[in-house]
Protein backbone atom coordinates (compact mmCIF):
# COMPACT_ATOMS: atom_id res chain seq x y z
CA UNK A 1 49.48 44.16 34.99
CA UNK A 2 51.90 46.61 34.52
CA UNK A 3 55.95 45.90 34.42
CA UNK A 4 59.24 47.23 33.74
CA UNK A 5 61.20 45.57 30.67
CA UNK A 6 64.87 46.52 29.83
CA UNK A 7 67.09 45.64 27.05
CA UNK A 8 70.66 46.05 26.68
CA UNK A 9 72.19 46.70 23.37
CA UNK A 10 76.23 46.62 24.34
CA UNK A 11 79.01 46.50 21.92
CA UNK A 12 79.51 42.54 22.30
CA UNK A 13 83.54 41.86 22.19
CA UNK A 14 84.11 38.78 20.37
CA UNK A 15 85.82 35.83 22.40
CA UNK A 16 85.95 38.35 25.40
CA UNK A 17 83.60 36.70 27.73
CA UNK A 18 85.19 38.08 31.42
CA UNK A 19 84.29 41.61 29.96
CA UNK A 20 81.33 41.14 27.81
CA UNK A 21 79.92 40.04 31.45
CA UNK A 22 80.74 42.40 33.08
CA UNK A 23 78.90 44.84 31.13
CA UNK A 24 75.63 42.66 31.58
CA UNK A 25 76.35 43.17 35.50
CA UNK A 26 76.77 46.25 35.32
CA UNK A 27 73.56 46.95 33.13
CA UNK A 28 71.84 43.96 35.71
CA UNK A 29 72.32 46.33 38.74
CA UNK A 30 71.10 49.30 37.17
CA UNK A 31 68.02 47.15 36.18
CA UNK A 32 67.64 45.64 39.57
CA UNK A 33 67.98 49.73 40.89
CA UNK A 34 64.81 50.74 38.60
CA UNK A 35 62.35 47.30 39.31
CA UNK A 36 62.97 45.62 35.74
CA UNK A 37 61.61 42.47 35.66
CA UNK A 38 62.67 41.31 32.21
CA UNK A 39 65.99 42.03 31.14
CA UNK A 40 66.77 41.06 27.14
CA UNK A 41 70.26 40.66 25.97
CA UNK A 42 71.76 40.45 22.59
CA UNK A 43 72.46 37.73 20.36
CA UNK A 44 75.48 35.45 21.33
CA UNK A 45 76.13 38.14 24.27
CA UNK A 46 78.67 36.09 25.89
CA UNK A 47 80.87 35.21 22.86
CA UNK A 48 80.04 37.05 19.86
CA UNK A 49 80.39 35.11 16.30
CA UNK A 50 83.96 33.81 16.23
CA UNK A 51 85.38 31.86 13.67
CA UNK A 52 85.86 28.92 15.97
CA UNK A 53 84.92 27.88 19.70
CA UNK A 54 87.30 26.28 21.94
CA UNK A 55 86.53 24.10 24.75
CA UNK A 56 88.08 26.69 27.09
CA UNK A 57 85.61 29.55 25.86
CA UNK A 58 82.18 27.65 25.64
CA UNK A 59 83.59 26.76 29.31
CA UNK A 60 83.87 30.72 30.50
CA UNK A 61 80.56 31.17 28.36
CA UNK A 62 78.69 28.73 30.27
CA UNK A 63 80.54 29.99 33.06
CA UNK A 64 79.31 33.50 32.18
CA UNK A 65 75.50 32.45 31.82
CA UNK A 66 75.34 30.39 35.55
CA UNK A 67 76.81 33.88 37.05
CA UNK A 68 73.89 35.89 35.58
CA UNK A 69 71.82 33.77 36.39
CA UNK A 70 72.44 33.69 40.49
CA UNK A 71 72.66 37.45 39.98
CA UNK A 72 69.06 37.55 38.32
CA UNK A 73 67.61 35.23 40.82
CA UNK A 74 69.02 37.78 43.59
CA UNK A 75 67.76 40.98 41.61
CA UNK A 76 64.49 39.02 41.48
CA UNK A 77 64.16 39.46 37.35
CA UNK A 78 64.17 37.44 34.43
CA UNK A 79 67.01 37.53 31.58
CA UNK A 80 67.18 36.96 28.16
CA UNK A 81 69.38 36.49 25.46
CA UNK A 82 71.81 34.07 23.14
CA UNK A 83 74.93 32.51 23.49
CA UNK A 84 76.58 29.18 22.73
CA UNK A 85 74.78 26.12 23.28
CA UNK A 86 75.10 22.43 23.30
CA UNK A 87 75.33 20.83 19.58
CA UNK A 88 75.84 17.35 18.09
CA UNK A 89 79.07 18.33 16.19
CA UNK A 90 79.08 22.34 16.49
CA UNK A 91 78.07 24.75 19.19
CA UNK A 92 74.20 26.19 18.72
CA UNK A 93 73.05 29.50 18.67
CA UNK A 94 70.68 28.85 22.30
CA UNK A 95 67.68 31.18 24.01
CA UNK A 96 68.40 31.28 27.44
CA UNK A 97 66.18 32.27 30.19
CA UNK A 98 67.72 32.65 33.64
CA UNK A 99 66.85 34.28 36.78
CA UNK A 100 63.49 33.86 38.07
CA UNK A 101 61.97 31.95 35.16
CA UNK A 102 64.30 29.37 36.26
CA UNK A 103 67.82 28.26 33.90
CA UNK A 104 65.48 27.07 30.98
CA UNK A 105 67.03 26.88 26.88
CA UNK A 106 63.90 26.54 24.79
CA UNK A 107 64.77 27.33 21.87
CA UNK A 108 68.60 26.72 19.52
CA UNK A 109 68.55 28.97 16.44
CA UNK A 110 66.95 27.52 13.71
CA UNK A 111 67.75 29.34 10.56
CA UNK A 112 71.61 30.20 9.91
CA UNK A 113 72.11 33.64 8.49
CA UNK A 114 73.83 32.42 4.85
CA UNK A 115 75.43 35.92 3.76
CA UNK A 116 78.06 35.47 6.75
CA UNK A 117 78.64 31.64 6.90
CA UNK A 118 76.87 30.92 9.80
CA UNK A 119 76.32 27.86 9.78
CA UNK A 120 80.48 27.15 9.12
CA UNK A 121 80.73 27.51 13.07
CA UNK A 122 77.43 27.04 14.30
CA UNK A 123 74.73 24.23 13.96
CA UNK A 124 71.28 24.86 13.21
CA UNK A 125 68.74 23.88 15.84
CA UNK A 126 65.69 21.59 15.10
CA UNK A 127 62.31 22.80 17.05
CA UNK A 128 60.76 25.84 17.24
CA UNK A 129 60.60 28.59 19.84
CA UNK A 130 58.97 27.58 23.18
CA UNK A 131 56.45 30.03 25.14
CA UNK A 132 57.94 30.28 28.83
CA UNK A 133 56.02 30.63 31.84
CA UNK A 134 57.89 33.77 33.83
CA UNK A 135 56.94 36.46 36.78
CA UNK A 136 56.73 38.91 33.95
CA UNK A 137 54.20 36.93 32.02
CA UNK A 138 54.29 34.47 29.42
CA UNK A 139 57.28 34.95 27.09
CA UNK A 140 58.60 33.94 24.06
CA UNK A 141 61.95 34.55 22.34
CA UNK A 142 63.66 34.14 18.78
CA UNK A 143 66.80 35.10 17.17
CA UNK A 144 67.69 37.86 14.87
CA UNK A 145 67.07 35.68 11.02
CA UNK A 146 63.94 34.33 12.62
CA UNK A 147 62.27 37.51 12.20
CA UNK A 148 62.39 37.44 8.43
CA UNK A 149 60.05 33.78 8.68
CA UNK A 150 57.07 33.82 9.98
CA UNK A 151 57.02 30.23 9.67
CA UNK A 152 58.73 30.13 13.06
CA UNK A 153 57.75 33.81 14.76
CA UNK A 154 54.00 32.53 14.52
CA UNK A 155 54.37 30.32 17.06
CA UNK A 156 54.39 33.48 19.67
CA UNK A 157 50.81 33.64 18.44
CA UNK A 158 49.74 30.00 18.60
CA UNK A 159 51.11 29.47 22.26
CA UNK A 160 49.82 32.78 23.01
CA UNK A 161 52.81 35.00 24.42
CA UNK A 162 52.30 37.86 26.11
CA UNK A 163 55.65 39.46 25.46
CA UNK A 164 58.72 38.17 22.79
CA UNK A 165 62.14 39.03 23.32
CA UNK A 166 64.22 38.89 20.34
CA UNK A 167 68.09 38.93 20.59
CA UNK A 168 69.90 40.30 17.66
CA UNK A 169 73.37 40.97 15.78
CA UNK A 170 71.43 42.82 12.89
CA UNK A 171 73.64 45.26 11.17
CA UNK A 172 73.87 48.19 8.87
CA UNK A 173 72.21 48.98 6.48
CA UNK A 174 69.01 46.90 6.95
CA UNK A 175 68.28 48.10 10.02
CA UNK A 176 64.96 49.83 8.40
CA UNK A 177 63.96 46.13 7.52
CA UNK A 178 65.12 45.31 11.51
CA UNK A 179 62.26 48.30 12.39
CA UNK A 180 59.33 47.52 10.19
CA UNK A 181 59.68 43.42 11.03
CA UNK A 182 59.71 43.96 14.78
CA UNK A 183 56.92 45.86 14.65
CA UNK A 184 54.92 43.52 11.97
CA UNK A 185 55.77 40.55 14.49
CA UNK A 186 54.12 42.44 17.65
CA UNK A 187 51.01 43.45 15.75
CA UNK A 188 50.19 40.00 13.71
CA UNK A 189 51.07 37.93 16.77
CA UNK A 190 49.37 40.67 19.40
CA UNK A 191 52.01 41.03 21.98
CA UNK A 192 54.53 43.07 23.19
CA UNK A 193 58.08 42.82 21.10
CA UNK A 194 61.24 43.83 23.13
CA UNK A 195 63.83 43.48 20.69
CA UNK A 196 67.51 44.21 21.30
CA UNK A 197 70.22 44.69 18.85
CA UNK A 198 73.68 44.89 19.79
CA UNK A 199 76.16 48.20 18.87
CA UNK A 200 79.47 48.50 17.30
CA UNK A 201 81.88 46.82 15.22
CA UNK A 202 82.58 42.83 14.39
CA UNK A 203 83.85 40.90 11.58
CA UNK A 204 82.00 37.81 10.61
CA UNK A 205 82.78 34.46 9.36
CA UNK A 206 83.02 35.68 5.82
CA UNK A 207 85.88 38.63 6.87
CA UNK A 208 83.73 41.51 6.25
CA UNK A 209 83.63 43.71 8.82
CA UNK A 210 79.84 45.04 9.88
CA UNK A 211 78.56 47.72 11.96
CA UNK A 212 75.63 47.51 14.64
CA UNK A 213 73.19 50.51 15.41
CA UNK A 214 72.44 49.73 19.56
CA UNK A 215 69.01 49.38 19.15
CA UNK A 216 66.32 48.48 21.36
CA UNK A 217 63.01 48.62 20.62
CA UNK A 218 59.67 47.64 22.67
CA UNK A 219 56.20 47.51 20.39
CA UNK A 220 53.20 47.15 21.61
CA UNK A 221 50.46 44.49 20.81
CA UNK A 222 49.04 46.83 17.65
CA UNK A 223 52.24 47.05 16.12
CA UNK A 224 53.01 50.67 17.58
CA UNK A 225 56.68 51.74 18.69
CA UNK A 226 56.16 52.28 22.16
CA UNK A 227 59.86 52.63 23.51
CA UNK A 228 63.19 53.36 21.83
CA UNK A 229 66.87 54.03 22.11
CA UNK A 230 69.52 54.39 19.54
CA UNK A 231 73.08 54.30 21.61
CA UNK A 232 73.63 50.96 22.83
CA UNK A 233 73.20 51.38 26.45
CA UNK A 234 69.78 50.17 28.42
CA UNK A 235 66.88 51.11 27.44
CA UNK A 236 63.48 50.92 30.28
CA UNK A 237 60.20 50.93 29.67
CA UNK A 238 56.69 49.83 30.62
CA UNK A 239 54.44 47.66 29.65
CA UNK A 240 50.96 46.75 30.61
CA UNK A 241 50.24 43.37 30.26
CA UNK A 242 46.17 44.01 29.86
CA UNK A 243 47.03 45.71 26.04
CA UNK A 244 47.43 42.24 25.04
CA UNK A 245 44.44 40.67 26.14
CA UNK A 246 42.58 43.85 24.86
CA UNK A 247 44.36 43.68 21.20
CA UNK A 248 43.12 40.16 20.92
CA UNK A 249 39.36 41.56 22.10
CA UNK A 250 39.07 44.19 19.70
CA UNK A 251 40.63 42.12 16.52
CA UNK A 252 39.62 38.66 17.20
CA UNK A 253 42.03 36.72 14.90
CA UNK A 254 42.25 33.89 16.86
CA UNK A 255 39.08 33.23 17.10
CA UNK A 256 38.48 33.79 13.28
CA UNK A 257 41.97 32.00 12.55
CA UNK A 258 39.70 28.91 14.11
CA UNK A 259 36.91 29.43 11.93
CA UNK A 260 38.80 29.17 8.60
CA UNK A 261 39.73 25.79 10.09
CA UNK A 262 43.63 26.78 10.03
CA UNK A 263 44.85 26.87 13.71
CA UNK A 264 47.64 24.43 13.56
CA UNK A 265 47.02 23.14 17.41
């Protein structure tokens, strides 16, 4: 099966929600105009990192996310990215998938990034990423620090994804690191990656201000770069489905991960 994937790597405006959503419409139209059927956002799309949320703007977020979500069901694709979520004390850092997988948050950010105080604003989720059943296959999704532990990526592998969508705010200069661990993910778990990094400027918790490179990349189940673009506007591109059944036939490390006796499930 062959499909159309598209990720979005805007320059996010912090606390702006109206117009950070209106560049997601924008970019969902466009999709909907080439037949994309998953559509990846960046992390906290809605919102950006701020150094406090209000009642009013998780509101407009959550406002923001039910919007793109009728909008997706119309354009008849999937979407996903990060925003705010639902916490005990402080907002989460959430996976959403809307449009025609359904409004389904599987996953809340597990590990806070440290270096920018994080976890000040946001709290730290408790479970682990969640495979979801979608028109464009069976996908998978994790946030930006994730990538660096494999202790949480692997479970792409163990619930058998065909495609992961990562979300990212991963800035300069370890965006070679950003490269070389999307591509590790896609070849030791065998699926497609489409990761999506956002562009520009923002200033973090910690007052520093980084910059972003607009990068979206899609690798294919062996690891290989198959897609690119550097400019933080959409990037399209296809993928065929069959690659990952075929990467697991030709390197069987499920099977042998069984043999060793240490497959977790």
């Amino acid at each position: 099966m062959t499909l159309k994937v598209a990720a979005l790597s805007f320059d996010i405006r912090p606390g702006e929600v109206k117009a950070n959503l209106d560049s997601v419409l924008s970019a969902l139209n466009d999709a909907r105009e080439q037949g994309v059927q998953l559509l990846a956002l960046p992390e906290q799309w809605t919102t950006s990192f701020l150094s406090s949320y209000t009642s009013e703007v998780l509101e407009e977020s959550e406002s923001a996310l039910k919007c793109v979500h009728r909008e997706a069901l119309a354009a008849n694709l999937t979407v996903v990215g990060s925003a705010p979520g639902r916490g005990n004390k402080k907002p989460t850092n959430e996976i959403h998938f809307l449009g025609t997988s359904g409004n389904v948050r599987p996953y809340q950010k597990r590990l806070m990034f440290s270096p920018t105080g994080e976890g000040r604003t946001l709290e730290a989720g408790a479970g682990l990423p969640k495979t979801v059943e979608t028109p464009a296959g069976r996908v998978c999704a994790y946030i930006c620090y994730d990538l660096r532990f494999p202790e949480i990526t692997r479970e792409a592998f163990y619930e058998q994804a065909d495609i992961v969508v990562i979300p990212a705010q991963w800035p300069r200069p370890r965006t070679d690191a950003f490269d070389l661990l999307v591509r590790a993910r896609a070849a030791e778990n065998q699926t497609w990656v489409l990761a999506c990094n956002r562009s520009g400027k923002a200033g973090f918790a910690e007052g520093r201000e980084h910059s972003f490179p607009g990068t979206a990349i899609v690798a294919n189940p062996m690891g290989e770069e198959a897609a690119r673009i550097d400019d933080g506007g959409l990037l399209v591109a296809e993928v065929d489905i069959n690659q990952v059944e075929a990467a697991r036939r030709s390197l069987p490390c499920l099977r042998d991960l069984r043999k060793t006796g240490l497959w977790p499930r």
